[in-house]
PDB file of N, CA and C in Angstrom:
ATOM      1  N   UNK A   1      49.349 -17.818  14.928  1.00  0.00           N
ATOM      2  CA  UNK A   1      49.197 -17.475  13.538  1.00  0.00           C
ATOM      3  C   UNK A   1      47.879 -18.003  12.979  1.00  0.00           C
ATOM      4  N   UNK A   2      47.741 -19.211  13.082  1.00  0.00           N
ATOM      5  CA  UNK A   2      46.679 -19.723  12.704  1.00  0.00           C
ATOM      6  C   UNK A   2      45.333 -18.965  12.981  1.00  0.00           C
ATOM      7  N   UNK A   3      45.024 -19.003  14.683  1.00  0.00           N
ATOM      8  CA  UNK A   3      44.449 -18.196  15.326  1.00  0.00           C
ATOM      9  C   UNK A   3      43.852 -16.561  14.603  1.00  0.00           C
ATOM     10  N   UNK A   4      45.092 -15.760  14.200  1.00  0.00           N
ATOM     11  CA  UNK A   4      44.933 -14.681  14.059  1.00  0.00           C
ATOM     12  C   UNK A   4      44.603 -14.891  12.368  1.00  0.00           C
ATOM     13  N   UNK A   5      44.801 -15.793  11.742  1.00  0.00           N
ATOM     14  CA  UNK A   5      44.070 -15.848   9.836  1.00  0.00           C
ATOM     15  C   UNK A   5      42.552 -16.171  10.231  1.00  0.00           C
ATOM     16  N   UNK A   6      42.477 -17.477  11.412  1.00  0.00           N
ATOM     17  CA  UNK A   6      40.897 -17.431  11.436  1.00  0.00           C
ATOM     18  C   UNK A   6      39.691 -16.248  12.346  1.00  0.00           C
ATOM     19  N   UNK A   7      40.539 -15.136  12.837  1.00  0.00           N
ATOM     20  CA  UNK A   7      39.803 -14.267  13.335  1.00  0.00           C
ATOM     21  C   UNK A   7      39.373 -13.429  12.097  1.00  0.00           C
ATOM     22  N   UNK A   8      40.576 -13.574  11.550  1.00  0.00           N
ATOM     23  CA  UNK A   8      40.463 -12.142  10.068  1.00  0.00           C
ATOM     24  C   UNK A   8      39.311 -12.728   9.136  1.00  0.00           C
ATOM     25  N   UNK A   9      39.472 -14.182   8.730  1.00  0.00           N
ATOM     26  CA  UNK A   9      38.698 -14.636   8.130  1.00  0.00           C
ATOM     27  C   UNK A   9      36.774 -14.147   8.632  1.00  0.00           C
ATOM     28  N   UNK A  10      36.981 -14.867   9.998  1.00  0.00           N
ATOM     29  CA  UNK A  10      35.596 -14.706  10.400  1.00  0.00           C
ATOM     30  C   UNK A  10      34.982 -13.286  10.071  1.00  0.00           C
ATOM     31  N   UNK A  11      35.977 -12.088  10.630  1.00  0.00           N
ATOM     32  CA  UNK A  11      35.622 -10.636  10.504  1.00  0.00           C
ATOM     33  C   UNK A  11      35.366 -10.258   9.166  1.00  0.00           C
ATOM     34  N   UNK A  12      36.000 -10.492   8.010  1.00  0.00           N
ATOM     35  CA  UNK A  12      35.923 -10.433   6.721  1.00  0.00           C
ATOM     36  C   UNK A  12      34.213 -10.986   6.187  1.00  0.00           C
ATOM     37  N   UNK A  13      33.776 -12.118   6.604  1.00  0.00           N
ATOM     38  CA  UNK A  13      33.027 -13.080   6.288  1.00  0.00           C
ATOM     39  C   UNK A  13      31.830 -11.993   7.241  1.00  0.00           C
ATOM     40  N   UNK A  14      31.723 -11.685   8.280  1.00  0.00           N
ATOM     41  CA  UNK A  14      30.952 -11.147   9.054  1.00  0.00           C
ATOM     42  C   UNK A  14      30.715  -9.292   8.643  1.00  0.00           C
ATOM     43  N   UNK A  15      31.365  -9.241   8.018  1.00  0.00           N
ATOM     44  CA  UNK A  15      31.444  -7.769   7.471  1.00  0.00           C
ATOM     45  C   UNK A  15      30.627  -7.613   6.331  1.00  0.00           C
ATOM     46  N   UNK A  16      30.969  -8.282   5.617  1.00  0.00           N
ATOM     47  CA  UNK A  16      30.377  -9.338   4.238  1.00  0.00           C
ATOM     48  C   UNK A  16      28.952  -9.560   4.547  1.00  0.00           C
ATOM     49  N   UNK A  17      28.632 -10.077   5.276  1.00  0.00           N
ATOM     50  CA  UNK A  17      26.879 -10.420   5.731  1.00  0.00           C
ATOM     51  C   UNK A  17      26.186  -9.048   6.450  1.00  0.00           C
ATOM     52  N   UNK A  18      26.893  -8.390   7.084  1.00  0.00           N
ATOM     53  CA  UNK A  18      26.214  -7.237   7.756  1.00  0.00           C
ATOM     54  C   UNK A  18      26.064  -6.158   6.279  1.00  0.00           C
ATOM     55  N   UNK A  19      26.998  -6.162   5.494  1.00  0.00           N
ATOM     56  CA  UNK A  19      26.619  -5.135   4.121  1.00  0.00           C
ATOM     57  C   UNK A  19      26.125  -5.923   3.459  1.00  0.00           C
ATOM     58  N   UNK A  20      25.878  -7.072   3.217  1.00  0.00           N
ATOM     59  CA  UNK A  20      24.730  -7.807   2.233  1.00  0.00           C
ATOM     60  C   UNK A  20      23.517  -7.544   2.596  1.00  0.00           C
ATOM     61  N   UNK A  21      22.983  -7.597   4.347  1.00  0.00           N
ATOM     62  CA  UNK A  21      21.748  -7.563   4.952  1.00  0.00           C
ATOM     63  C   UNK A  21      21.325  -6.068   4.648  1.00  0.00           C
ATOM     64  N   UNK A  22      22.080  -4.446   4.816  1.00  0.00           N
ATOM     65  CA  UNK A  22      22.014  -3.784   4.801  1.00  0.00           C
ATOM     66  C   UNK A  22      21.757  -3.176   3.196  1.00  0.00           C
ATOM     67  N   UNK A  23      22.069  -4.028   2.454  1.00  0.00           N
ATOM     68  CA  UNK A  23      22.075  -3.797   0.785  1.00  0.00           C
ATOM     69  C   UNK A  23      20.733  -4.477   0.304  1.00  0.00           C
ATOM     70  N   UNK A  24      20.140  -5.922   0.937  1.00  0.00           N
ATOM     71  CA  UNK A  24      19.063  -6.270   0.560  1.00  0.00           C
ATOM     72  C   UNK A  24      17.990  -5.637   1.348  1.00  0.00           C
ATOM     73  N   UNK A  25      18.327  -4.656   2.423  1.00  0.00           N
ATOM     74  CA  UNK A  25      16.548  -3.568   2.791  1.00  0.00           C
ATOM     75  C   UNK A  25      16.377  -2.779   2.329  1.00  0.00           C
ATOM     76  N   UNK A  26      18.030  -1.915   1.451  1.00  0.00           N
ATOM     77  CA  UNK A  26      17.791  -1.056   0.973  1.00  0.00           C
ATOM     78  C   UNK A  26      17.088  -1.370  -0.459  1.00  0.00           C
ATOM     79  N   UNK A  27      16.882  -2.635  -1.345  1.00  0.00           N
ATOM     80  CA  UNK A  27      16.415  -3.077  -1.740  1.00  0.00           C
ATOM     81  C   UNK A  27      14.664  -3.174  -1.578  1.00  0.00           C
ATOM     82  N   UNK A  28      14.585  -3.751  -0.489  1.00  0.00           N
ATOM     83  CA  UNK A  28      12.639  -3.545  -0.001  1.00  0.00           C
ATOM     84  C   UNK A  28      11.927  -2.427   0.066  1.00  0.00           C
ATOM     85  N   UNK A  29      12.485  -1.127   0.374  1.00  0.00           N
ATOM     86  CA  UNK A  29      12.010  -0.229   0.550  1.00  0.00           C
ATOM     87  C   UNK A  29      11.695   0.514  -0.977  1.00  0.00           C
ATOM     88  N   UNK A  30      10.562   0.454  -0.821  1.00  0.00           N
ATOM     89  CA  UNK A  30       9.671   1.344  -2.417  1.00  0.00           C
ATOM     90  C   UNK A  30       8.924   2.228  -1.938  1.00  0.00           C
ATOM     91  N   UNK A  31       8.741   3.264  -3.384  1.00  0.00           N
ATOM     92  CA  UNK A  31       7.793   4.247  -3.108  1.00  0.00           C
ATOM     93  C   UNK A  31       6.293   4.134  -2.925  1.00  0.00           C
ATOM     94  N   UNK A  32       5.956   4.489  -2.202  1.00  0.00           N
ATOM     95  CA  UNK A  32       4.304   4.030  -1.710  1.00  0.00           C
ATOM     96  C   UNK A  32       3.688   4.291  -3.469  1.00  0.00           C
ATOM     97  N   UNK A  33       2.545   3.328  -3.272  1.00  0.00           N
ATOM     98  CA  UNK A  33       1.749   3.501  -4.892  1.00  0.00           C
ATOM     99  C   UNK A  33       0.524   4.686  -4.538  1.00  0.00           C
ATOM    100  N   UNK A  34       0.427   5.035  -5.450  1.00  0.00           N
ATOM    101  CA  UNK A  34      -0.694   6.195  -5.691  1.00  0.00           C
ATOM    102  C   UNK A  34      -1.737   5.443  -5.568  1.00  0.00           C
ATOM    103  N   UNK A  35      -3.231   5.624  -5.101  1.00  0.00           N
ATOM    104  CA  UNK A  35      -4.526   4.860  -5.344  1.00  0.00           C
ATOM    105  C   UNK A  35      -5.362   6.437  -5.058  1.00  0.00           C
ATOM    106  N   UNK A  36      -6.114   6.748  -6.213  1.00  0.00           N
ATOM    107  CA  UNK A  36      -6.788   7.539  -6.052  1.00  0.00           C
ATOM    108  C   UNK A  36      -8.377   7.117  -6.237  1.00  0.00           C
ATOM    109  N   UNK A  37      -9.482   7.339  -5.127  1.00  0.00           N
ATOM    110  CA  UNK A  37     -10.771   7.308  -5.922  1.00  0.00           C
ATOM    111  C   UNK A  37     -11.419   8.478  -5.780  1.00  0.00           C
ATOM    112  N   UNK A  38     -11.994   8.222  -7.353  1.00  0.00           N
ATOM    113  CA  UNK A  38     -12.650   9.837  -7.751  1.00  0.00           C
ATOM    114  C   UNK A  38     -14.267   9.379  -7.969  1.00  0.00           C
ATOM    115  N   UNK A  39     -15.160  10.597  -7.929  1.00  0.00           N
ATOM    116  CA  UNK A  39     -16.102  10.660  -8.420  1.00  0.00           C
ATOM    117  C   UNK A  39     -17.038  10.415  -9.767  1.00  0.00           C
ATOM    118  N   UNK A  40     -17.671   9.235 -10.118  1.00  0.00           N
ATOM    119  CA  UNK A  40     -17.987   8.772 -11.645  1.00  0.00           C
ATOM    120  C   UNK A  40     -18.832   8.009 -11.658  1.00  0.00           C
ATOM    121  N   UNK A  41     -20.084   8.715 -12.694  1.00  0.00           N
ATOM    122  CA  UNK A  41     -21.172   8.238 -12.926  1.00  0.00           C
ATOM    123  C   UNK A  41     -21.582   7.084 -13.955  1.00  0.00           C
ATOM    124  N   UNK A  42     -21.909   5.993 -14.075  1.00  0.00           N
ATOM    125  CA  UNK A  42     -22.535   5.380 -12.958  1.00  0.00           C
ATOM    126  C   UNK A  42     -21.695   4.551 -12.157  1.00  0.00           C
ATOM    127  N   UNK A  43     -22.618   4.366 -10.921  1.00  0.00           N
ATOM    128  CA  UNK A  43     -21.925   3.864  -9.746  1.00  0.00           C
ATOM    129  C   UNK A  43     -20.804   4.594  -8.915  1.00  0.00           C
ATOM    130  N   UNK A  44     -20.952   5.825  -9.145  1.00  0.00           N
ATOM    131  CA  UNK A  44     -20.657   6.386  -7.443  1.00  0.00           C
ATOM    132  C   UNK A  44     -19.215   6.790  -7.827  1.00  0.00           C
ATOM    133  N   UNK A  45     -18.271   6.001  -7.319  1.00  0.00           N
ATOM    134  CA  UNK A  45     -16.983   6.249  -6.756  1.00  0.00           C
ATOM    135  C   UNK A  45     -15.908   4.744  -7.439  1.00  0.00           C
ATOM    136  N   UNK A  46     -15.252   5.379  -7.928  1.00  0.00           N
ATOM    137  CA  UNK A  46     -14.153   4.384  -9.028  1.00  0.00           C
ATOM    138  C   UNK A  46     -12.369   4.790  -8.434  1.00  0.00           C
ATOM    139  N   UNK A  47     -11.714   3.593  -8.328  1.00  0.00           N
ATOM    140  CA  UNK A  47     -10.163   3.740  -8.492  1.00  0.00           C
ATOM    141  C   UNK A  47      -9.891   4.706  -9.989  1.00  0.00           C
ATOM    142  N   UNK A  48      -9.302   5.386  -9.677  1.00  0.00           N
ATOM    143  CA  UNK A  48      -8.928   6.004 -11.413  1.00  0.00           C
ATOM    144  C   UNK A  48      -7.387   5.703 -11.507  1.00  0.00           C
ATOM    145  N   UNK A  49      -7.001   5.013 -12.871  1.00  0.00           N
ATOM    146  CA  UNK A  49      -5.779   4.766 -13.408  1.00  0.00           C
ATOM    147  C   UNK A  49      -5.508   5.014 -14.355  1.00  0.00           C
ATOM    148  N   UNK A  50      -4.614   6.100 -14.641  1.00  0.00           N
ATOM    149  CA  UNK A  50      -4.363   6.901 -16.314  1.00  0.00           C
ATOM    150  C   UNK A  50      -5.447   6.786 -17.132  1.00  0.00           C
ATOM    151  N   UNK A  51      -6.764   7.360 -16.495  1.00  0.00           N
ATOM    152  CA  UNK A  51      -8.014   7.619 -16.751  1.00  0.00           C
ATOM    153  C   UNK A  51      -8.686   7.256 -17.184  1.00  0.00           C
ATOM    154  N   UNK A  52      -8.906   5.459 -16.500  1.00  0.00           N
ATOM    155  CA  UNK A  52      -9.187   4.364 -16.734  1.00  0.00           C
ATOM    156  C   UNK A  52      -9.806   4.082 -15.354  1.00  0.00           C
ATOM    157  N   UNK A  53     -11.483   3.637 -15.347  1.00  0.00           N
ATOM    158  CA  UNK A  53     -11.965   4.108 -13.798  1.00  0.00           C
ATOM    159  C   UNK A  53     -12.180   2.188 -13.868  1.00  0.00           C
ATOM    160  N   UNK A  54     -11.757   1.949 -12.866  1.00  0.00           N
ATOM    161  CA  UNK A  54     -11.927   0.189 -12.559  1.00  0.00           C
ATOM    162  C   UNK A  54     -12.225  -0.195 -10.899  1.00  0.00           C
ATOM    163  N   UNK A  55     -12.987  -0.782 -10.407  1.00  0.00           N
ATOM    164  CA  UNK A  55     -13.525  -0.860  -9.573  1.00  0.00           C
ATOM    165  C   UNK A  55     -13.033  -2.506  -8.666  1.00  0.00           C
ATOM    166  N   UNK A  56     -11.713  -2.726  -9.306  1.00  0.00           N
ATOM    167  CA  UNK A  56     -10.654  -3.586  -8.385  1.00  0.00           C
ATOM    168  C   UNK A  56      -9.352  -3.002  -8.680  1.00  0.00           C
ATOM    169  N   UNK A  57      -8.445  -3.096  -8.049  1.00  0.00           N
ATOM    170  CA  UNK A  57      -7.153  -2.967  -8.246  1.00  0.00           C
ATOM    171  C   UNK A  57      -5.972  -3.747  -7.020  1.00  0.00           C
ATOM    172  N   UNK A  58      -5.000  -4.362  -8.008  1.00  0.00           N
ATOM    173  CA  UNK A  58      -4.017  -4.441  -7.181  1.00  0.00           C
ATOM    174  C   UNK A  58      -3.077  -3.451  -6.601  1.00  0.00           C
ATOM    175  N   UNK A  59      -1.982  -3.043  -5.891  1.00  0.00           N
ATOM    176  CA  UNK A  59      -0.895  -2.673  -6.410  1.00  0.00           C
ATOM    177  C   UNK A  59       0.179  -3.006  -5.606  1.00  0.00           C
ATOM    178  N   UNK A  60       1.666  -2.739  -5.572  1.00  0.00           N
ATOM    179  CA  UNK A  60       2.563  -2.896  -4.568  1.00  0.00           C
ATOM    180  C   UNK A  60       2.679  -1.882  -3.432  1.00  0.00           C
ATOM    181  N   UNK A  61       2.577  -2.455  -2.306  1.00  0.00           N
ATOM    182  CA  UNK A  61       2.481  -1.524  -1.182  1.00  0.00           C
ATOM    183  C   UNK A  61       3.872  -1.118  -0.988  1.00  0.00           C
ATOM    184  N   UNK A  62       3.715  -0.420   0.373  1.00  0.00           N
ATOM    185  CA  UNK A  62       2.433   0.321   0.647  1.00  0.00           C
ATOM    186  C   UNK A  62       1.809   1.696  -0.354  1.00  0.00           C
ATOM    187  N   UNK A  63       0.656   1.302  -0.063  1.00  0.00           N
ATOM    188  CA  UNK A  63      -0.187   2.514  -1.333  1.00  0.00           C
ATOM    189  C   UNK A  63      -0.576   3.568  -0.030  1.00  0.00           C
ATOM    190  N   UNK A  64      -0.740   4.887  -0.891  1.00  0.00           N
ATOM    191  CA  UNK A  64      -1.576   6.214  -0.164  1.00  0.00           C
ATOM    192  C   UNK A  64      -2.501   6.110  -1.316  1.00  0.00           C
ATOM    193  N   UNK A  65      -3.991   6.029  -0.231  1.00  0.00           N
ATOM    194  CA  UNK A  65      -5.014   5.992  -1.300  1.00  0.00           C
ATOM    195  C   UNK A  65      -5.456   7.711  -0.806  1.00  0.00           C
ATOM    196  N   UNK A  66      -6.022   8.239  -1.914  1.00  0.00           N
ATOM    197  CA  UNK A  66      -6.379   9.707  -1.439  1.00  0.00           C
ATOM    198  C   UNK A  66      -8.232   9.774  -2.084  1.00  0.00           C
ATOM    199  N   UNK A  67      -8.372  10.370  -1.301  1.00  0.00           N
ATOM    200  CA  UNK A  67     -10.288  10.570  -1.738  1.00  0.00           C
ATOM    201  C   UNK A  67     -10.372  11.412  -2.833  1.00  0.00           C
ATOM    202  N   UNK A  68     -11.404  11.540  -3.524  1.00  0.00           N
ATOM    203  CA  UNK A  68     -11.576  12.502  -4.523  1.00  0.00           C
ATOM    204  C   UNK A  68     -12.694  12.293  -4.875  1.00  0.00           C
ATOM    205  N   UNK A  69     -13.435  11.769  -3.930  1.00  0.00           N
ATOM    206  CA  UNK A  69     -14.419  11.426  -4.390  1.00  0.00           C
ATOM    207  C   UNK A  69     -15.979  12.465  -3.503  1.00  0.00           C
ATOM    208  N   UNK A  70     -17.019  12.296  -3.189  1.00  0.00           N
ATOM    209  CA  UNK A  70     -17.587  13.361  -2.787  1.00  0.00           C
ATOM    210  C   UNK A  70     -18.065  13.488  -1.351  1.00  0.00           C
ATOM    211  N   UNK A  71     -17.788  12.433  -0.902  1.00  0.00           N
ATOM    212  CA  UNK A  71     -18.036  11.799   0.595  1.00  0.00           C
ATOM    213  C   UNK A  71     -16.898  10.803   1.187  1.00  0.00           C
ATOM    214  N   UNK A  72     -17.192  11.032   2.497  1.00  0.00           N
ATOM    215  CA  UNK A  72     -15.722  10.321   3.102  1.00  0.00           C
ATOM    216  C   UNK A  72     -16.367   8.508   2.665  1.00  0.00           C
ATOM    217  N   UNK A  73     -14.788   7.702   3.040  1.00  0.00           N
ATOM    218  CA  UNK A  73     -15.016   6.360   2.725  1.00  0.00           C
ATOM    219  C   UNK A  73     -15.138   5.967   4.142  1.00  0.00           C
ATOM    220  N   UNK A  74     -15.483   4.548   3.728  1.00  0.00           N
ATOM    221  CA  UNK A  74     -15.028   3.525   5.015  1.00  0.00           C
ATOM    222  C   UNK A  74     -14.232   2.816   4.296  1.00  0.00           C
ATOM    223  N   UNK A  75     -12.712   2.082   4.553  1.00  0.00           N
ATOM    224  CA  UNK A  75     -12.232   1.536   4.278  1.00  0.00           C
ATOM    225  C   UNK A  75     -11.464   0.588   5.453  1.00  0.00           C
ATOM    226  N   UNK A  76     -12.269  -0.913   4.882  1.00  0.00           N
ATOM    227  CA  UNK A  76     -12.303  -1.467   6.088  1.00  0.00           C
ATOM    228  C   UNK A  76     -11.471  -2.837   5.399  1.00  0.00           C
ATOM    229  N   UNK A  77     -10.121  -3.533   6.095  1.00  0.00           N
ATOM    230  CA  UNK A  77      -9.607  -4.876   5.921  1.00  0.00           C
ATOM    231  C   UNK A  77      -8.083  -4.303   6.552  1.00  0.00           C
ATOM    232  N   UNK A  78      -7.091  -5.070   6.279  1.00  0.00           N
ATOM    233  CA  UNK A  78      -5.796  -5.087   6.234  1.00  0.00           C
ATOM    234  C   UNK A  78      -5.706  -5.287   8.512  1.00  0.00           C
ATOM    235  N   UNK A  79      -4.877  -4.904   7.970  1.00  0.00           N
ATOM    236  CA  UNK A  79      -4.287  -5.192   9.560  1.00  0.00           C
ATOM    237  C   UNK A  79      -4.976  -4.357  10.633  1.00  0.00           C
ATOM    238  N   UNK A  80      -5.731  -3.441  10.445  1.00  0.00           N
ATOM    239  CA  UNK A  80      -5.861  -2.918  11.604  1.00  0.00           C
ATOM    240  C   UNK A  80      -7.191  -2.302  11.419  1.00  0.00           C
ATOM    241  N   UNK A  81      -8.304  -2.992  10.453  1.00  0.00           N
ATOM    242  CA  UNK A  81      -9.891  -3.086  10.537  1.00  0.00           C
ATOM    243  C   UNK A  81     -10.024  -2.126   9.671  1.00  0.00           C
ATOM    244  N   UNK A  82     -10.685  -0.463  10.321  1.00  0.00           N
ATOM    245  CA  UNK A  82     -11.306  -0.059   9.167  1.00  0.00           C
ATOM    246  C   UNK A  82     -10.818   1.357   9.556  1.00  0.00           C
ATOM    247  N   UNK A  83     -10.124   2.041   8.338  1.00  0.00           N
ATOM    248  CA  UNK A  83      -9.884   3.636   8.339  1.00  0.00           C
ATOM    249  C   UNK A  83     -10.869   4.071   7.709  1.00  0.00           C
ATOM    250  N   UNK A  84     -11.305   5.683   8.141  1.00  0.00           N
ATOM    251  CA  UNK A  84     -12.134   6.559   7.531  1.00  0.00           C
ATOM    252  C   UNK A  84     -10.924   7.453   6.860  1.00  0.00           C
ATOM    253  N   UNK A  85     -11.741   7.807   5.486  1.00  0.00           N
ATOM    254  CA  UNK A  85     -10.753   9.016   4.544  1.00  0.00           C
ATOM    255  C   UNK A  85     -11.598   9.816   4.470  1.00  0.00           C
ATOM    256  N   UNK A  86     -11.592  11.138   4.737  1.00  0.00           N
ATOM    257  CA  UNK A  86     -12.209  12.172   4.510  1.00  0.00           C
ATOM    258  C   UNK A  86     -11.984  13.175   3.107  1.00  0.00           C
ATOM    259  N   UNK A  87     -12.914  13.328   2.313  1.00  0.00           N
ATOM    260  CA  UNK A  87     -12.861  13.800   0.796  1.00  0.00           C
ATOM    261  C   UNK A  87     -11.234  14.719   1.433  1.00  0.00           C
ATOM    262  N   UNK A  88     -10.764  14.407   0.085  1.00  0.00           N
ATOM    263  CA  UNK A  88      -9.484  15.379  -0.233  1.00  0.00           C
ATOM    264  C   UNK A  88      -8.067  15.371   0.885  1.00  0.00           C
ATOM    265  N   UNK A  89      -8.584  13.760   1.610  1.00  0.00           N
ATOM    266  CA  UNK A  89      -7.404  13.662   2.750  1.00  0.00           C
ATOM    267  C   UNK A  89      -7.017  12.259   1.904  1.00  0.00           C
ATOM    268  N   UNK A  90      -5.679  11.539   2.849  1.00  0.00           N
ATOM    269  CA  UNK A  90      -4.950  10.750   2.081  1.00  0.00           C
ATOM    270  C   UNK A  90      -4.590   9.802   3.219  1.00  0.00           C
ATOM    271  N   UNK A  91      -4.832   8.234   3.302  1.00  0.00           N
ATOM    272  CA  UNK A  91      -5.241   7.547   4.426  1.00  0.00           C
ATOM    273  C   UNK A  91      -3.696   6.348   3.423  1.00  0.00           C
ATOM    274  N   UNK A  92      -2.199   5.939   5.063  1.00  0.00           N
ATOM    275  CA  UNK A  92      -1.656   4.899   3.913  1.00  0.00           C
ATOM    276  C   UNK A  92      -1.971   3.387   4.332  1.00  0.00           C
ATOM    277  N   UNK A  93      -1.944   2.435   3.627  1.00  0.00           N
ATOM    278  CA  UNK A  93      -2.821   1.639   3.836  1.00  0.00           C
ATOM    279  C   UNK A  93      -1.455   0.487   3.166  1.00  0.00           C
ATOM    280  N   UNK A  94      -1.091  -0.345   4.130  1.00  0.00           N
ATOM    281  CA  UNK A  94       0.174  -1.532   4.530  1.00  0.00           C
ATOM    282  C   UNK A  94      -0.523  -3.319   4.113  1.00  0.00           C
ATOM    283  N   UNK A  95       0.372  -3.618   3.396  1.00  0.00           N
ATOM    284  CA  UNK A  95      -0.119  -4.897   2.826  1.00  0.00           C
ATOM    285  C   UNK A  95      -1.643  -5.473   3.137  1.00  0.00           C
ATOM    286  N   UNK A  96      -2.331  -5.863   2.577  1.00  0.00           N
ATOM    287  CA  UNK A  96      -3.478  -6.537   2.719  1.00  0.00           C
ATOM    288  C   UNK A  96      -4.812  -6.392   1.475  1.00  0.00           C
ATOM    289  N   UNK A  97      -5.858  -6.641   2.285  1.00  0.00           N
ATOM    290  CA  UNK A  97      -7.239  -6.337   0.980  1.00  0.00           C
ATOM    291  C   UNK A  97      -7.994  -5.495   1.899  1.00  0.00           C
ATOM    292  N   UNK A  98      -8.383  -5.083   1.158  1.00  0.00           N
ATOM    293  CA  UNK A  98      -9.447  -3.747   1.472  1.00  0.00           C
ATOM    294  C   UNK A  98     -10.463  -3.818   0.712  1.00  0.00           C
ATOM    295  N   UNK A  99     -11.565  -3.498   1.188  1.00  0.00           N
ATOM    296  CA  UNK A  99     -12.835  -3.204   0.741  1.00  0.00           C
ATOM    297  C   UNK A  99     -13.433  -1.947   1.412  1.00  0.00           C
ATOM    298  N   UNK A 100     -13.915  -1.222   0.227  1.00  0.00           N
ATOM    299  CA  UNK A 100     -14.008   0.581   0.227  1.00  0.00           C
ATOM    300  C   UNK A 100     -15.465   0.390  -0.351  1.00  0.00           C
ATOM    301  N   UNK A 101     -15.552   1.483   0.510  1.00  0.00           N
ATOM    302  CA  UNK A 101     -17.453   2.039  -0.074  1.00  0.00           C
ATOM    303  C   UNK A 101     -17.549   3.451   0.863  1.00  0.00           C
ATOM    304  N   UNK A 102     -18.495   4.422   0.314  1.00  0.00           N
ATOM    305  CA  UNK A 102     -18.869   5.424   0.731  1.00  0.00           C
ATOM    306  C   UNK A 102     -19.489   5.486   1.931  1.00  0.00           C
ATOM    307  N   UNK A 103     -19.332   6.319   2.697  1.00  0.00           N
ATOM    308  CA  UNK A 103     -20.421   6.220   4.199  1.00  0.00           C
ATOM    309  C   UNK A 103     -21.669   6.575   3.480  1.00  0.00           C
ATOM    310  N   UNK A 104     -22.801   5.962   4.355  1.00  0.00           N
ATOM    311  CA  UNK A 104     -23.598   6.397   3.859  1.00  0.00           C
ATOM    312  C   UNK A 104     -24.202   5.916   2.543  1.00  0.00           C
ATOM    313  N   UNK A 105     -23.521   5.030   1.368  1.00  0.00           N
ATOM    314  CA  UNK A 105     -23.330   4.625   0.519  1.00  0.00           C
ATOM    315  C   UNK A 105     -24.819   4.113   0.016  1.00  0.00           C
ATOM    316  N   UNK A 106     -25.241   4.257  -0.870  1.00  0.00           N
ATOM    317  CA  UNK A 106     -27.034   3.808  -1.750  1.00  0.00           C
ATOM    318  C   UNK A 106     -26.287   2.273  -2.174  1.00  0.00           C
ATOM    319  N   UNK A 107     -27.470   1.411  -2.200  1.00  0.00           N
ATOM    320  CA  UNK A 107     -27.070   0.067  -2.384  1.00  0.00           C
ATOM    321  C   UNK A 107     -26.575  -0.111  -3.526  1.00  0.00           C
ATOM    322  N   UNK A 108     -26.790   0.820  -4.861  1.00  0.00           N
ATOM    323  CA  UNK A 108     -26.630   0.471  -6.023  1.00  0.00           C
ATOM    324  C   UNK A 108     -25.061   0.971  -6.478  1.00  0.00           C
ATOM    325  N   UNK A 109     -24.863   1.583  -5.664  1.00  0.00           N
ATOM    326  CA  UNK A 109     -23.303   2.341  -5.153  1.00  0.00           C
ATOM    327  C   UNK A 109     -22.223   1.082  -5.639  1.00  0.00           C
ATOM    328  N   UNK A 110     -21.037   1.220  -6.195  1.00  0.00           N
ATOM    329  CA  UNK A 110     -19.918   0.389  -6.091  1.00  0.00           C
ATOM    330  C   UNK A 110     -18.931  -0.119  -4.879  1.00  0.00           C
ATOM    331  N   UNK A 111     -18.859  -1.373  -4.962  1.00  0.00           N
ATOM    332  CA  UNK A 111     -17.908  -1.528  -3.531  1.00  0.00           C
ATOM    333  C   UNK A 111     -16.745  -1.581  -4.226  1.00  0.00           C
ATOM    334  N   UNK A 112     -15.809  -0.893  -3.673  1.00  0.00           N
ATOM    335  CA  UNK A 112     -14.430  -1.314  -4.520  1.00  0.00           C
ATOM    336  C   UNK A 112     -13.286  -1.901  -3.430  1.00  0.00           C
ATOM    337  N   UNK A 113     -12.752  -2.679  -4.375  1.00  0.00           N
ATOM    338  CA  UNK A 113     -11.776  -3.552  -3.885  1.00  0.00           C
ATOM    339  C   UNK A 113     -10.379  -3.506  -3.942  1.00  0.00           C
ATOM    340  N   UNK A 114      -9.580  -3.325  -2.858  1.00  0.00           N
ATOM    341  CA  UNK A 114      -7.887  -3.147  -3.209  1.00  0.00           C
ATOM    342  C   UNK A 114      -6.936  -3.850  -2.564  1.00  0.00           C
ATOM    343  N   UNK A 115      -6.055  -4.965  -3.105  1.00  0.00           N
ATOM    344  CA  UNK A 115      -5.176  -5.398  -2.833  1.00  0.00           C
ATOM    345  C   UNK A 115      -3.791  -4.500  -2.827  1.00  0.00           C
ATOM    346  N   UNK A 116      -3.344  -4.772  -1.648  1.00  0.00           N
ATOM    347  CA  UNK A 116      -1.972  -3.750  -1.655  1.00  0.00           C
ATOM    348  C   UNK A 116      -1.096  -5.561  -1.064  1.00  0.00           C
ATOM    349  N   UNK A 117      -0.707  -5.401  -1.912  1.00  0.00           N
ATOM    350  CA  UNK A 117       0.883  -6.490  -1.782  1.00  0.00           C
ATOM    351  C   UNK A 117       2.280  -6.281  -1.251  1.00  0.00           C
TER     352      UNK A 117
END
C-alpha cells in the first residue's frame, strides 16, 4: 500500500514537471522582430522605426532584418561572423550585436548597430 501511494505520488509530481517544462518553452518562443534598413539622406542607410530613422537599435530576438536599402550589406557579429543581405532579401539574425554597413560603403556612410537580445 504504501509502496503503491508513493509510486502515484512520484507519477503525479513527475507529470506536473514534464507540463510545467513544456508550458515554460511555450512561453520562450516569440515572434521574430522586424528590423528594416532603408535608404536616407544624409548618411546612407538607417534602421527605420514607425518612421523614425536611428542608426542603433535594440530589439528582442530573434529579428529578420530585411534590406531596403540600395546596395547589399555586410552584416558582420553574432554567432556565426558575417551575413551578406542582398537589397530586398531578408537575412534572420539570433541573439547577439551586429554591426551593418554597406558593401562598398564611402567613409562618410553610417555604420549601424543592432543588438538582438
Amino acid at each position: 500500500m504504501k509502496r503503491a501511494l508513493i509510486l502515484a505520488v512520484t507519477l503525479t509530481v513527475g507529470s506536473l514537471v514534464i507540463a510545467g517544462g513544456a508550458a515554460s518553452a511555450a512561453r520562450r518562443t516569440t515572434t521574430p522582430a522586424s528590423v528594416t534598413v532603408v535608404m536616407h539622406d544624409p548618411g546612407c542607410h538607417w534602421f527605420s522605426v514607425d518612421g523614425v530613422f536611428k542608426r542603433t537599435l535594440t530589439v528582442k530576438g530573434p529579428a529578420i532584418l530585411t534590406n531596403e536599402d540600395m546596395a547589399a550589406l555586410d552584416i558582420v557579429g553574432g554567432k556565426f561572423g558575417m551575413h551578406a543581405d542582398r537589397v530586398g532579401k531578408q537575412v534572420t539574425l539570433s541573439r547577439g550585436t551586429y554591426r551593418i554597413v554597406m558593401v562598398g560603403q564611402a567613409s562618410d556612410d553610417n555604420v549601424l548597430k543592432l543588438l538582438v537580445k
